[in-house]
PDB file of N, CA and C in Angstrom:
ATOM      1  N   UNK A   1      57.906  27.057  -6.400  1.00  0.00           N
ATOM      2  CA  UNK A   1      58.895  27.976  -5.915  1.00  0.00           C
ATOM      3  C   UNK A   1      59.198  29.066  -6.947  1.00  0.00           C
ATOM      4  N   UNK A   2      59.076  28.887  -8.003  1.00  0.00           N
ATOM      5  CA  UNK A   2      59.457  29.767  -9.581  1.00  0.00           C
ATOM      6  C   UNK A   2      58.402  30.642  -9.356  1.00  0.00           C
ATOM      7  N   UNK A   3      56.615  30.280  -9.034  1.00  0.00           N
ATOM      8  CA  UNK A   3      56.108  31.154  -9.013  1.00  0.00           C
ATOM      9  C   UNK A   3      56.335  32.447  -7.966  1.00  0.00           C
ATOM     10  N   UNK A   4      56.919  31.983  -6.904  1.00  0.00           N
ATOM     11  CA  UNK A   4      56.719  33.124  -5.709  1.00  0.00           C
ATOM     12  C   UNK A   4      57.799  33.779  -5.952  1.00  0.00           C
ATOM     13  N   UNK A   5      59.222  33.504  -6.424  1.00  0.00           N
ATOM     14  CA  UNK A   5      59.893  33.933  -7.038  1.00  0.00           C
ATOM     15  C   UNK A   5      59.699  35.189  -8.054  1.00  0.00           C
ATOM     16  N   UNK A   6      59.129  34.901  -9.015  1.00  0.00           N
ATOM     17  CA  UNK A   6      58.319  35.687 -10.082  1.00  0.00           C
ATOM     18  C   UNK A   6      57.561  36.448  -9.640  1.00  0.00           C
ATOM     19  N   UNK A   7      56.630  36.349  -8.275  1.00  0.00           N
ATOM     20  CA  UNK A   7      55.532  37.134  -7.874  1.00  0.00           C
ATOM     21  C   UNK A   7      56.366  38.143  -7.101  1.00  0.00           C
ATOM     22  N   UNK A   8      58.016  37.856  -6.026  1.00  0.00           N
ATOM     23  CA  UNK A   8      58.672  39.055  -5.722  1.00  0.00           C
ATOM     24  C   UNK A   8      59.170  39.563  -6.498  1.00  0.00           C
ATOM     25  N   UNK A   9      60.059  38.846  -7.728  1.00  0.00           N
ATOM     26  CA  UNK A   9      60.229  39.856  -8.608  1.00  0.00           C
ATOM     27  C   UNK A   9      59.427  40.904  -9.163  1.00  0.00           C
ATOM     28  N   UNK A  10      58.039  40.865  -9.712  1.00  0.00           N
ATOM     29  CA  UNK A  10      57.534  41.589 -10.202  1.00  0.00           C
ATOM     30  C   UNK A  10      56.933  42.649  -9.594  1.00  0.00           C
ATOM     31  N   UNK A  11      56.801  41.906  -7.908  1.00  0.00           N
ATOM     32  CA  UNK A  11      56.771  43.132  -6.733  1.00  0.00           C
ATOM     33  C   UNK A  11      57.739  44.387  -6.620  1.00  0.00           C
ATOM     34  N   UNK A  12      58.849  43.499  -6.456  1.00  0.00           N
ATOM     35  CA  UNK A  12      60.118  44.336  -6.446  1.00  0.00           C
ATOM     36  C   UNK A  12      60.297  45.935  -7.926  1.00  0.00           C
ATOM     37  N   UNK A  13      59.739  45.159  -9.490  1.00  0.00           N
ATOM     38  CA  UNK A  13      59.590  45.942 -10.240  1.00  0.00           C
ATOM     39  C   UNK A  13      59.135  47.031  -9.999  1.00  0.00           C
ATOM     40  N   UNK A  14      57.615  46.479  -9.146  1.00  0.00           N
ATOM     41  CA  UNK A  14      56.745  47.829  -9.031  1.00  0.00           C
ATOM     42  C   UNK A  14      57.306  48.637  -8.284  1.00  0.00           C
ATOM     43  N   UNK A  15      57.837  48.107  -7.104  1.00  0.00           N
ATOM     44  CA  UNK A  15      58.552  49.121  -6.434  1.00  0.00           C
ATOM     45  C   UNK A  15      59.539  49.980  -6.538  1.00  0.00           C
ATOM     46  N   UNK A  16      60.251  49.648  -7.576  1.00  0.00           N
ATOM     47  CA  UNK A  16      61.190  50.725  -8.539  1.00  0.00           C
ATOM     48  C   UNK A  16      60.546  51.461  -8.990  1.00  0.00           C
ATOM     49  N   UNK A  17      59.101  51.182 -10.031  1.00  0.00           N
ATOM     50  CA  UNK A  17      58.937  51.878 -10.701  1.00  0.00           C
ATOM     51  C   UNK A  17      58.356  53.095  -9.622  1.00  0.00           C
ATOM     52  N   UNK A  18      57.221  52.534  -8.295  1.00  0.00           N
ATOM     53  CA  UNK A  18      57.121  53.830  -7.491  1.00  0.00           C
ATOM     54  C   UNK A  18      57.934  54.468  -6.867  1.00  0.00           C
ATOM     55  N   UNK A  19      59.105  54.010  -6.820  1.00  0.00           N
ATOM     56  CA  UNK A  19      60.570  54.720  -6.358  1.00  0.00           C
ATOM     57  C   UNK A  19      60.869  56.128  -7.077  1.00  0.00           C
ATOM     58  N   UNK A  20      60.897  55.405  -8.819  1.00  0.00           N
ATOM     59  CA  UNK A  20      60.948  56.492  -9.869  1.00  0.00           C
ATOM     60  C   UNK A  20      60.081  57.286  -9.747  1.00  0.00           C
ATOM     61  N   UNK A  21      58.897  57.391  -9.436  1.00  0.00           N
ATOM     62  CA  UNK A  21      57.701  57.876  -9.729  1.00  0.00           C
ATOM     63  C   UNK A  21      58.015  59.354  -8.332  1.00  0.00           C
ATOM     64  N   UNK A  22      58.457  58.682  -7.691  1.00  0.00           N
ATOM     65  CA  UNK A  22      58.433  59.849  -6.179  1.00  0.00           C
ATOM     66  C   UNK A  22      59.398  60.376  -6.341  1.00  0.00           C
ATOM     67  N   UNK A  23      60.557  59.882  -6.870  1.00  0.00           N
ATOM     68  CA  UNK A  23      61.347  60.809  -6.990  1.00  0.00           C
ATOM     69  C   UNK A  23      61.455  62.174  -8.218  1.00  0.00           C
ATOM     70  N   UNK A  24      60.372  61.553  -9.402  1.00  0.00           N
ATOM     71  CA  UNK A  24      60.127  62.444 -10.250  1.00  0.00           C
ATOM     72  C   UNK A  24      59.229  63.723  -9.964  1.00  0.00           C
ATOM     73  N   UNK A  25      58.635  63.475  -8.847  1.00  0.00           N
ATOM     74  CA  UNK A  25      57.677  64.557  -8.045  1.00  0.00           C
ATOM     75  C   UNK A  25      58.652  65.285  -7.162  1.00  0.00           C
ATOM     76  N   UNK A  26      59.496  64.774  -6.468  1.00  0.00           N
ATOM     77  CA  UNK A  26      60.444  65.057  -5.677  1.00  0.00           C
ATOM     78  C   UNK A  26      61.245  66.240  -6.180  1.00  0.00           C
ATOM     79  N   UNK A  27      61.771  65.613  -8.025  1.00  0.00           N
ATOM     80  CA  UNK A  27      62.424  66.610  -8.009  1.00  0.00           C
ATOM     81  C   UNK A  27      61.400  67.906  -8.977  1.00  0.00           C
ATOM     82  N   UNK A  28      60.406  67.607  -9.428  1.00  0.00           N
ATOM     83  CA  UNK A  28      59.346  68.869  -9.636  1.00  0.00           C
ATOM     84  C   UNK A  28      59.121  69.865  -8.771  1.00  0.00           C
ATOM     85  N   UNK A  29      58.929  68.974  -7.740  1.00  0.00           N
ATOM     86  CA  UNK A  29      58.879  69.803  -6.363  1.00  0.00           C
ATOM     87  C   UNK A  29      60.358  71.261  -5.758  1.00  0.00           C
ATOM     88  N   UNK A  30      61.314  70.318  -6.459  1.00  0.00           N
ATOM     89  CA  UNK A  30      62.545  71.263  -6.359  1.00  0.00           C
ATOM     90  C   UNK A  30      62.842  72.396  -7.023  1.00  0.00           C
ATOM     91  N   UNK A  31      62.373  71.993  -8.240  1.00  0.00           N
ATOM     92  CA  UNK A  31      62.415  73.215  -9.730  1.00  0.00           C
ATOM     93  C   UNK A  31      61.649  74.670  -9.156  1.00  0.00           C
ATOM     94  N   UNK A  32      60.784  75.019  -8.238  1.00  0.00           N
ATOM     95  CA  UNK A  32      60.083  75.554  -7.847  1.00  0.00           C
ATOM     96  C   UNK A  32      61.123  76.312  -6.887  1.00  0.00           C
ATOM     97  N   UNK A  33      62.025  75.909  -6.417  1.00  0.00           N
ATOM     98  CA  UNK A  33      63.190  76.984  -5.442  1.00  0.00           C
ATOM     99  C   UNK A  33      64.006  77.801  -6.250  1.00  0.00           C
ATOM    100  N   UNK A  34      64.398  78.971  -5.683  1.00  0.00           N
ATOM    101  CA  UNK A  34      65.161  79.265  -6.786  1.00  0.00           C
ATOM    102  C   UNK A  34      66.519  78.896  -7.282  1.00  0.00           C
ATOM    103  N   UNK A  35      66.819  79.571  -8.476  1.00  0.00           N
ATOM    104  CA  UNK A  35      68.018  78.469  -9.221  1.00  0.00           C
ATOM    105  C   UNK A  35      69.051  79.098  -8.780  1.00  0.00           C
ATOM    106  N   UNK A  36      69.913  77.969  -8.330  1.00  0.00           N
ATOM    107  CA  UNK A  36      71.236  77.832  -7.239  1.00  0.00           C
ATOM    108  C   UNK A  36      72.066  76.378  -8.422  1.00  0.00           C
ATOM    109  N   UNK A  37      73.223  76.633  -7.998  1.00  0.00           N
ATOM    110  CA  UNK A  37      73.924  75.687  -8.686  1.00  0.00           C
ATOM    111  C   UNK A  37      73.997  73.937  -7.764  1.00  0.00           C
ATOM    112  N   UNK A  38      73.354  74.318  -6.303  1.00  0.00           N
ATOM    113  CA  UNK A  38      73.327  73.028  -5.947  1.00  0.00           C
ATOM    114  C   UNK A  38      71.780  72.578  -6.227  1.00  0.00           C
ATOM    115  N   UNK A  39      70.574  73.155  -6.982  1.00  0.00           N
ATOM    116  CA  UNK A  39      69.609  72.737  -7.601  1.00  0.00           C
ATOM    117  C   UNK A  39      69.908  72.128  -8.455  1.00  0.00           C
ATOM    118  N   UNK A  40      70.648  72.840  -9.187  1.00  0.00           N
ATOM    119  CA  UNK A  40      71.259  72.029 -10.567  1.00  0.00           C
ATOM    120  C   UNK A  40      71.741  70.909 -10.432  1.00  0.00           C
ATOM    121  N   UNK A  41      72.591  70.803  -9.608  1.00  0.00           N
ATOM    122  CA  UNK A  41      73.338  69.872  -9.429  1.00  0.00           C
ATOM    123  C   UNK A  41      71.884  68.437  -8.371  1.00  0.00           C
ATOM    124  N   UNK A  42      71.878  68.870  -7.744  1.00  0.00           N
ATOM    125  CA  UNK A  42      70.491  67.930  -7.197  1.00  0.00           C
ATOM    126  C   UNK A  42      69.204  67.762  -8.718  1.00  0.00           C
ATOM    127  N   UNK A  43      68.608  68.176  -9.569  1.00  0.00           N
ATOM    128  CA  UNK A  43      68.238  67.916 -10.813  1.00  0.00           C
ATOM    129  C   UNK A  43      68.817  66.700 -11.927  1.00  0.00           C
ATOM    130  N   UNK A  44      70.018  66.644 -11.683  1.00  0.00           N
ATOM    131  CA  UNK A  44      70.904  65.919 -12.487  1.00  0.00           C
ATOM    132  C   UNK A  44      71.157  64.901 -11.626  1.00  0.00           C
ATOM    133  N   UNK A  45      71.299  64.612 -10.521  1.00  0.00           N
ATOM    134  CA  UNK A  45      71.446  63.650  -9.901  1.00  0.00           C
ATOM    135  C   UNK A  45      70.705  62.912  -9.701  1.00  0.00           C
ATOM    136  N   UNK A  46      69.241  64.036  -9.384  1.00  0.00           N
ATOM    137  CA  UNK A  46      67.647  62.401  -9.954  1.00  0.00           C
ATOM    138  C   UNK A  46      67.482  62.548 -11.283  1.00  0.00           C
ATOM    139  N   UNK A  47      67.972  63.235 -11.933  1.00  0.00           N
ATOM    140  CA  UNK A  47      67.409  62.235 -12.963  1.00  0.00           C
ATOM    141  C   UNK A  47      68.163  60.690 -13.530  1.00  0.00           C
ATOM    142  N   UNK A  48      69.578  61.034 -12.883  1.00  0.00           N
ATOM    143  CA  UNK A  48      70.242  60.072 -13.076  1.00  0.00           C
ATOM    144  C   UNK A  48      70.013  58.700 -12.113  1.00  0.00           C
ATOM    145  N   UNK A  49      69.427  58.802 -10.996  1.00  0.00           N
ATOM    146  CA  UNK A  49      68.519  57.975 -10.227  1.00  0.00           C
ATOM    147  C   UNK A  49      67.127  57.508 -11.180  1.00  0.00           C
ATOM    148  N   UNK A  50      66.565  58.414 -11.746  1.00  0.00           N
ATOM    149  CA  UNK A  50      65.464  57.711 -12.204  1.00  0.00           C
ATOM    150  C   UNK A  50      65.993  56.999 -12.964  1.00  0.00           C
ATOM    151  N   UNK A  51      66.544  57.643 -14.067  1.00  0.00           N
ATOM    152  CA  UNK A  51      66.907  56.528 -14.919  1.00  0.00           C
ATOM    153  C   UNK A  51      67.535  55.223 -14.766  1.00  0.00           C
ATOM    154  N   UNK A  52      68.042  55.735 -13.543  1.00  0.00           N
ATOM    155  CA  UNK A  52      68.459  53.602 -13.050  1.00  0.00           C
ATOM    156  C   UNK A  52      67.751  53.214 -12.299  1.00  0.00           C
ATOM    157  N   UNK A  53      66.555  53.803 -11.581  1.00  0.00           N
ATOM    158  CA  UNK A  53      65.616  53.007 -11.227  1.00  0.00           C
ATOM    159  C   UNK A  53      64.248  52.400 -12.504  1.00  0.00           C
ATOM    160  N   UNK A  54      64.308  53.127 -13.347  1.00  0.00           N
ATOM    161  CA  UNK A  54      63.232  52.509 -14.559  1.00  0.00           C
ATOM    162  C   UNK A  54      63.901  51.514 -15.019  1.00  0.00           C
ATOM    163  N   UNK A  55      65.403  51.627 -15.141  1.00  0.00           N
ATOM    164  CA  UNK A  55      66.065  50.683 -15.653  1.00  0.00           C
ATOM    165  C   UNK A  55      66.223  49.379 -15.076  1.00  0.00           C
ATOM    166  N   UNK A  56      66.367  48.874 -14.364  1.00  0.00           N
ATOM    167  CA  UNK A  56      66.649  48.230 -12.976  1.00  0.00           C
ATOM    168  C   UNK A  56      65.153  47.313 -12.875  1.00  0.00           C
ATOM    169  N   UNK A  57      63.993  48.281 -13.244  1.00  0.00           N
ATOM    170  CA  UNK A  57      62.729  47.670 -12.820  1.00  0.00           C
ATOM    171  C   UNK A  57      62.415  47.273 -13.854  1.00  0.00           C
ATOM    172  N   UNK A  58      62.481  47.724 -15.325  1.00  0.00           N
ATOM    173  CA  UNK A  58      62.624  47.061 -16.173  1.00  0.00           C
ATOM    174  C   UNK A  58      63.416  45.352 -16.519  1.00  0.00           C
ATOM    175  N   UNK A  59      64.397  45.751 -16.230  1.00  0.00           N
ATOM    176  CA  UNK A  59      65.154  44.234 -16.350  1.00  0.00           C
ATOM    177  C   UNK A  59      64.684  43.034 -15.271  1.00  0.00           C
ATOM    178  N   UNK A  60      64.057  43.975 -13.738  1.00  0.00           N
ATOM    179  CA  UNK A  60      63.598  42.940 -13.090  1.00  0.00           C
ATOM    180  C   UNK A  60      62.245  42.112 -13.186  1.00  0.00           C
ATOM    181  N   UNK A  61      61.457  43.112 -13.967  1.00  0.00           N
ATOM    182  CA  UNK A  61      60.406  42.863 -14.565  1.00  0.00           C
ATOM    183  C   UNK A  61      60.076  41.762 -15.071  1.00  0.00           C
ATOM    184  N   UNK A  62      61.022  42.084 -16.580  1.00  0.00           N
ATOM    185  CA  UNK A  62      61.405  41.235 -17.352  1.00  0.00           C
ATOM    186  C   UNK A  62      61.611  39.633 -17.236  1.00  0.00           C
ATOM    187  N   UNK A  63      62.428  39.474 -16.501  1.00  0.00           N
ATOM    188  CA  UNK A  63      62.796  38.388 -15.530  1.00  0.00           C
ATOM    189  C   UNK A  63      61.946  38.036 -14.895  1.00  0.00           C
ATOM    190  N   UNK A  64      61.280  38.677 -14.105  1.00  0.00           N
ATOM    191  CA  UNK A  64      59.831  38.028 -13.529  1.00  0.00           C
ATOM    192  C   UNK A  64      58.892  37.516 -14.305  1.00  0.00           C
ATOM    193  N   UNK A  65      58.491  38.241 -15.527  1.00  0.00           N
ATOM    194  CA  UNK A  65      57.475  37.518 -16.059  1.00  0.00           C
ATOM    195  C   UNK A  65      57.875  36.063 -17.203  1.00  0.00           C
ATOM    196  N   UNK A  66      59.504  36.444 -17.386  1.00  0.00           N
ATOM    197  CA  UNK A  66      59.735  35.123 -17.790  1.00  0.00           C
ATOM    198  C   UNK A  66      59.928  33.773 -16.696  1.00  0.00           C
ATOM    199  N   UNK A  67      60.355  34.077 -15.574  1.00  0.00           N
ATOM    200  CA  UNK A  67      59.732  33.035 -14.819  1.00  0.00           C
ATOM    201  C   UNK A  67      58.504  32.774 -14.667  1.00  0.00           C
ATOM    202  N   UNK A  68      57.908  33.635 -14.502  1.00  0.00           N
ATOM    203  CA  UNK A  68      56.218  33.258 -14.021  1.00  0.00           C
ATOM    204  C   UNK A  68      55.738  32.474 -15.216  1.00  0.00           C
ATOM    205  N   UNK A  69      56.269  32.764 -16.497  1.00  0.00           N
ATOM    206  CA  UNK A  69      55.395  32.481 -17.724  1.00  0.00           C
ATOM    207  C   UNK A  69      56.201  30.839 -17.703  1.00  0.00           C
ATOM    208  N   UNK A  70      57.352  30.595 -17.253  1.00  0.00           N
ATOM    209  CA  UNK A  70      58.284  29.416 -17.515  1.00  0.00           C
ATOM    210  C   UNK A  70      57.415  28.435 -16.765  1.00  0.00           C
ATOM    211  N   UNK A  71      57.076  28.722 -15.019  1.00  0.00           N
ATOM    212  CA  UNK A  71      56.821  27.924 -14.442  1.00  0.00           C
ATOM    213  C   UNK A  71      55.320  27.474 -14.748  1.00  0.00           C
ATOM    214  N   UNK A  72      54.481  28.204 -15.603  1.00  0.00           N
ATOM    215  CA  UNK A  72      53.285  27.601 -16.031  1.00  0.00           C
ATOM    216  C   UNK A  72      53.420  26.512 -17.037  1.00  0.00           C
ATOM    217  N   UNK A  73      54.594  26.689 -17.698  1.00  0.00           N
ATOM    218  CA  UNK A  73      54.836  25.497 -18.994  1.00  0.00           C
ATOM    219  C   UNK A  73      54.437  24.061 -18.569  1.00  0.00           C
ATOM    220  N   UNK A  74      55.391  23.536 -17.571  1.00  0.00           N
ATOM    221  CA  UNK A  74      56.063  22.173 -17.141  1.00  0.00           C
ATOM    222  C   UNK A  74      54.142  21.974 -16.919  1.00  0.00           C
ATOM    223  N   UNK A  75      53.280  22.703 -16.205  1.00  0.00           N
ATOM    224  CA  UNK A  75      52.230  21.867 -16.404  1.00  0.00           C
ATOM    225  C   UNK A  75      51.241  22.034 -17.298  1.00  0.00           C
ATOM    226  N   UNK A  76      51.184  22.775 -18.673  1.00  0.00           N
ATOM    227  CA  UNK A  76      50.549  22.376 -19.316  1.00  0.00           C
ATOM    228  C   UNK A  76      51.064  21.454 -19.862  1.00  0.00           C
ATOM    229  N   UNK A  77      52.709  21.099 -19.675  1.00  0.00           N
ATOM    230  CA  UNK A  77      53.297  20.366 -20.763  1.00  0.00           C
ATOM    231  C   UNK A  77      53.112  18.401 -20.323  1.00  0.00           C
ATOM    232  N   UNK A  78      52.693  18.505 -18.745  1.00  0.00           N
ATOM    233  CA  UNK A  78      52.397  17.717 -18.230  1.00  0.00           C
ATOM    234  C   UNK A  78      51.183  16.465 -18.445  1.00  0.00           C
ATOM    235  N   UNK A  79      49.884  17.835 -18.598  1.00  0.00           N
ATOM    236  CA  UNK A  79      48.910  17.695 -18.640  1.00  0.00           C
ATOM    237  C   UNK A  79      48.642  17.278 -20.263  1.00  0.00           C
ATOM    238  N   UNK A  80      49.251  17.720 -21.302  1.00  0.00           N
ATOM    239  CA  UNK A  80      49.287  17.181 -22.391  1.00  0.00           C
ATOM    240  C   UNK A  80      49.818  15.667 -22.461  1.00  0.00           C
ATOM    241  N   UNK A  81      50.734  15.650 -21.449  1.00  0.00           N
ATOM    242  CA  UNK A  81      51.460  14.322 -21.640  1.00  0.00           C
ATOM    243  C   UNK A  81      50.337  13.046 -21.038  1.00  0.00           C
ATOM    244  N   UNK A  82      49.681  13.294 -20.439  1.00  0.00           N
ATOM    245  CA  UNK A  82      48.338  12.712 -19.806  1.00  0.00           C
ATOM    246  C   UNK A  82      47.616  12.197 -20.837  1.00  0.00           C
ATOM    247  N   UNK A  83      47.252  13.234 -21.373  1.00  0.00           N
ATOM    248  CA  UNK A  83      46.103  13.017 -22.792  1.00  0.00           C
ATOM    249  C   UNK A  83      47.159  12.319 -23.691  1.00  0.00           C
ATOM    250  N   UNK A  84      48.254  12.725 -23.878  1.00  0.00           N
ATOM    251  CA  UNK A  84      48.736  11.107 -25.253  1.00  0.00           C
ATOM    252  C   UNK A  84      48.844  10.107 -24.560  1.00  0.00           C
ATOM    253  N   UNK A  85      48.814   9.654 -23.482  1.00  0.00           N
ATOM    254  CA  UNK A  85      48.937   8.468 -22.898  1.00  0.00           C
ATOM    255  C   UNK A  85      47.075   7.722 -22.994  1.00  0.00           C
ATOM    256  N   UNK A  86      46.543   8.551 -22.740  1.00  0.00           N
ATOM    257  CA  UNK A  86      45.145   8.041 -23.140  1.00  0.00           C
ATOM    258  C   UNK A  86      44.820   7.610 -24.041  1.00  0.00           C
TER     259      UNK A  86
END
């Protein structure tokens, strides 16, 4: 269960990070109109989106691969326990 867990989390990561990613085109795409104070104001507002979406996918990341990496333990730790019993 830890693994599939870990495998949406790290799904979920990616999907922030392509969240960030479109919206960083998104707003490239905007810079190109001319400059109006509600550009400005839309500029500052993704970037303040990206930055909590890198952020966000970061920490979920994170978390994912420490589960994924957790739930591999218990069986090598298993499988060792096998061999001292031998």
């Amino acid at each position: 269960m830890n693994r599939v867990l870990a495998v949406l989390q790290l799904g979920l990561a990616l999907i922030l990070f392509l969240f960030a990613l479109a919206t960083l085109v998104n707003m490239i795409l905007i810079t190109t109109r001319p400059e109006t104070i509600s550009v400005v104001n839309t500029l500052i507002g993704q970037i303040v989106v990206i930055v909590c979406l890198v952020a966000l996918g970061r920490i979920v990341m994170k978390k994912g691969l420490a589960r994924f990496s957790s739930s591999r333990q218990p069986e090598a730790g298993a499988a060792d326990e096998q061999q001292d019993r031998a």
